[in-house]
Protein backbone atom coordinates (compact mmCIF):
# COMPACT_ATOMS: atom_id res chain seq x y z
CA UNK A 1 -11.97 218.42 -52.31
CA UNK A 2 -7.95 218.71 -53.23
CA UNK A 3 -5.88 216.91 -50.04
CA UNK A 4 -4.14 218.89 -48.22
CA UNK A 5 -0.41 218.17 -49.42
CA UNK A 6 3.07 219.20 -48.09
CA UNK A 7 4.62 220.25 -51.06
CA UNK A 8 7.62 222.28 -50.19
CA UNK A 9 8.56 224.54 -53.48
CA UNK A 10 12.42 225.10 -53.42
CA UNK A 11 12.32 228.74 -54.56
CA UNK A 12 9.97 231.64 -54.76
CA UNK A 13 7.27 230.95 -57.27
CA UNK A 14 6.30 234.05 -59.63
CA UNK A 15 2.99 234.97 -59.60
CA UNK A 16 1.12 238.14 -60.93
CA UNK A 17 -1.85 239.95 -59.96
CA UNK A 18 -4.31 237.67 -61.02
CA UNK A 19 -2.89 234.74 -59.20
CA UNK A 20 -3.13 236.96 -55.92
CA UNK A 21 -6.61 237.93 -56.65
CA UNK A 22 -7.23 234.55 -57.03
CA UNK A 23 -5.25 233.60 -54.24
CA UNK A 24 -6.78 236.26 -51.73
CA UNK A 25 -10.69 235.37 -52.53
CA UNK A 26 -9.46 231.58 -52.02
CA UNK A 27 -8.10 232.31 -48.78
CA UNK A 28 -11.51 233.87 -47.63
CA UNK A 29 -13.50 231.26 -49.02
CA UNK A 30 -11.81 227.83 -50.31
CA UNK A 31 -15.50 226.91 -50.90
CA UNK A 32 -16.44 229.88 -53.53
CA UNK A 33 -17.51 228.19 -57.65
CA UNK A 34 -14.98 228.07 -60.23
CA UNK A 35 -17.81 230.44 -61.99
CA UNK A 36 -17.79 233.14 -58.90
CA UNK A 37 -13.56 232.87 -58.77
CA UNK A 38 -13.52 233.70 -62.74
CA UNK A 39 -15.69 236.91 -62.15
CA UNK A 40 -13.64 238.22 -59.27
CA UNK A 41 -10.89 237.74 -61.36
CA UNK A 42 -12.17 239.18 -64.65
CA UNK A 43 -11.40 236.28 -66.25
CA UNK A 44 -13.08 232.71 -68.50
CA UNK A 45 -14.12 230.31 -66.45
CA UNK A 46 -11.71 227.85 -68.20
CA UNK A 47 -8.94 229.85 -67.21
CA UNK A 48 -9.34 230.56 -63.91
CA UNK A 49 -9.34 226.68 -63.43
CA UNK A 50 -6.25 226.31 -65.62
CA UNK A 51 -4.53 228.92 -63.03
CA UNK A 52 -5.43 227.33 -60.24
CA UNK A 53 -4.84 223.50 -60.84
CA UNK A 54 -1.15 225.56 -61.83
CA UNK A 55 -1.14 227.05 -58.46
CA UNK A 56 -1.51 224.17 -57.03
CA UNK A 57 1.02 221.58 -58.59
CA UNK A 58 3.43 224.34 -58.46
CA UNK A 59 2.98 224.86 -54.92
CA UNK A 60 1.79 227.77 -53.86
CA UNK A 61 -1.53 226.11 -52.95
CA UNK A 62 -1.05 222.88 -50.78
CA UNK A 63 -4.62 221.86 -50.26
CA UNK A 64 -7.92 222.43 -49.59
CA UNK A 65 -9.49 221.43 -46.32
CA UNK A 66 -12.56 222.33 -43.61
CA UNK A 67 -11.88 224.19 -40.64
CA UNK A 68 -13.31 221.76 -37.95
CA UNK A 69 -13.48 223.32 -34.59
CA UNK A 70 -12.68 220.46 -31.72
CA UNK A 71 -14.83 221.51 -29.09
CA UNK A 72 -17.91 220.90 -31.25
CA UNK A 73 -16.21 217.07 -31.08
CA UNK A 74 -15.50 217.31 -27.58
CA UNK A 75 -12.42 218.05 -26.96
CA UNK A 76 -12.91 221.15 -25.57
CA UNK A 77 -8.98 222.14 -23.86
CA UNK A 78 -6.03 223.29 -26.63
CA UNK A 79 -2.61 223.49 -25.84
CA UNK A 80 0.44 223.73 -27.53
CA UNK A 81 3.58 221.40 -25.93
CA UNK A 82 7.04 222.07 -26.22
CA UNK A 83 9.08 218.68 -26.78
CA UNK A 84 12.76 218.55 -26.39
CA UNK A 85 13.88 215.50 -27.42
CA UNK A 86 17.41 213.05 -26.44
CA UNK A 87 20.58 214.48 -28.05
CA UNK A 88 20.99 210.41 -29.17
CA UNK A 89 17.57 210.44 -30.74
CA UNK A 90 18.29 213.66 -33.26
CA UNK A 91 18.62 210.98 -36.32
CA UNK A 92 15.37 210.21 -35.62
CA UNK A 93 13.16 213.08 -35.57
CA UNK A 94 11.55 213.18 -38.68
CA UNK A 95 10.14 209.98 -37.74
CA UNK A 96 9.07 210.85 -34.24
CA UNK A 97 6.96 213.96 -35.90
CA UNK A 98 5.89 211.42 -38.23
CA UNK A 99 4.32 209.46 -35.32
CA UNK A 100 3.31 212.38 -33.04
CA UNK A 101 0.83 213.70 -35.78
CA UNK A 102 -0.44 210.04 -36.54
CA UNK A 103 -2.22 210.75 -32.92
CA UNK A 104 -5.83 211.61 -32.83
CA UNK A 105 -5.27 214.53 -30.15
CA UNK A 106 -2.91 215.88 -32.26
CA UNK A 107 -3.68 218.89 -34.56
CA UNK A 108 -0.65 220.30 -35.95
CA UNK A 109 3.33 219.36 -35.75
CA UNK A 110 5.95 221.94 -35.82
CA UNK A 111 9.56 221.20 -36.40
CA UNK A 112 11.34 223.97 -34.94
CA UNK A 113 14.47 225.92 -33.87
CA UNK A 114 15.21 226.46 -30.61
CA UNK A 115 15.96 225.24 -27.01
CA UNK A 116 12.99 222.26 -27.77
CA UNK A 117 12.42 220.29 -31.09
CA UNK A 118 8.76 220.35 -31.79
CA UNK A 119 5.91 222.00 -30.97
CA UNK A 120 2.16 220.20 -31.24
CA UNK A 121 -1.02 221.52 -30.99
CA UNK A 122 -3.26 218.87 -29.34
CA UNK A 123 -7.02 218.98 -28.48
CA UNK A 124 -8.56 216.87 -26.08
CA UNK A 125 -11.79 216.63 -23.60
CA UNK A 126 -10.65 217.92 -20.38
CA UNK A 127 -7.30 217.95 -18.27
CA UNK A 128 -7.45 213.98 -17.60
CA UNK A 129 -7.28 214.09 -21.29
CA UNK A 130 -4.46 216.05 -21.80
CA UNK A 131 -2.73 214.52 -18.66
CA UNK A 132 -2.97 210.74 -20.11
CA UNK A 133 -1.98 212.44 -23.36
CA UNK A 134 1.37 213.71 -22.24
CA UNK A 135 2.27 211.11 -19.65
CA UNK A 136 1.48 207.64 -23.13
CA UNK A 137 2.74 209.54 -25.93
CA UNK A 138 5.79 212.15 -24.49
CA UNK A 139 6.96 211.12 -21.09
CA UNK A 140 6.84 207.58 -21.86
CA UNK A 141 8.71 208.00 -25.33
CA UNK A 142 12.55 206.94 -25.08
CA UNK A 143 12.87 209.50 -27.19
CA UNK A 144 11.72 212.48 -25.21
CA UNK A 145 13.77 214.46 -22.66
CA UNK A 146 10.99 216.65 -21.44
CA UNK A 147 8.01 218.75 -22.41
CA UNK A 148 6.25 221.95 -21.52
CA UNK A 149 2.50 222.55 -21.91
CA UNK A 150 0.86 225.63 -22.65
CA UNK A 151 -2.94 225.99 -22.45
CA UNK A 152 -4.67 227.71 -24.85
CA UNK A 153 -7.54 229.77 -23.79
CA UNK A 154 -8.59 231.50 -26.80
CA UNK A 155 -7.10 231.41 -30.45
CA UNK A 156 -7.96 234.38 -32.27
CA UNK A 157 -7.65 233.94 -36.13
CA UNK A 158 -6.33 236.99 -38.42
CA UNK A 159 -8.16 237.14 -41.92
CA UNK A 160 -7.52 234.71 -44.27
CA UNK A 161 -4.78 236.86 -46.69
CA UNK A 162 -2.06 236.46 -49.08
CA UNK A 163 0.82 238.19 -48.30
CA UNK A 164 1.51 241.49 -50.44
């Protein structure tokens, strides 16, 4: 299994049809054989492995990685918290997302543009969870001038695609 890395490609990368096919049928299944990928594709083995080690030192793939759905761990409440941090603490912000997604509740950082700075995805058992979550690692940062938390109560996943 390729780690998932956060390459960031600084322009468009070309790719033709057989790259999407390939592309597509990996976004279904990261999972499916080199052998079953070449068939799909219509093409050798050798070369469908040659396309996509390209794909993914040129980007366009970042990684390979399991699905793992929290509740079956336990941590059975989502939410997604809006964090608006000090105007003084701006310099700093690539290191505070650095440290937010270093937490175990934590499933995904986003940078973003806006009224607030980042928005993270956490997971954790029950309310008291969350609760002790937000008031150790967001109220009590120096850096943090408020939050917002959302609850999740279902996430409903579109099918795995390329885009055309």
């Amino acid at each position: 299994m390729v780690p998932v890395v956060a390459s960031k490609p600084s322009q468009v990368v070309p790719i033709d049809d057989i790259d999407r096919v390939l592309l597509d049928e990996l976004a279904r299944d990261g999972r499916i054989t080199n052998n079953a990928l070449a068939a799909i594709a219509g093409i050798a083995p050798s070369t469908c492995l040659g396309r996509v080690r390209s794909l993914v030192e040129r980007g366009v793939i970042r990684g390979f990685h399991a699905d793992i759905d929290p509740a079956a761990l336990g941590r059975n409440l989502q939410a997604m918290i809006a964090v608006r941090v000090h105007g003084n603490a701006r310099q700093h912000l690539a290191e505070f997302g650095e440290q937010l997604s270093e937490l175990d509740e934590v499933l995904n950082v986003y940078f973003i543009a806006g009224a607030d700075d980042y928005l993270i995805h956490v997971a954790t058992a029950n309310t008291d969870g969350l609760r002790v979550f937000v008031l150790n690692h967001l109220s009590a940062h120096p850096a943090v001038a408020s939050t917002e938390t959302i609850l999740i109560f279902e996430h409903i996943r579109p099918r795995n695609r390329i885009f055309p």
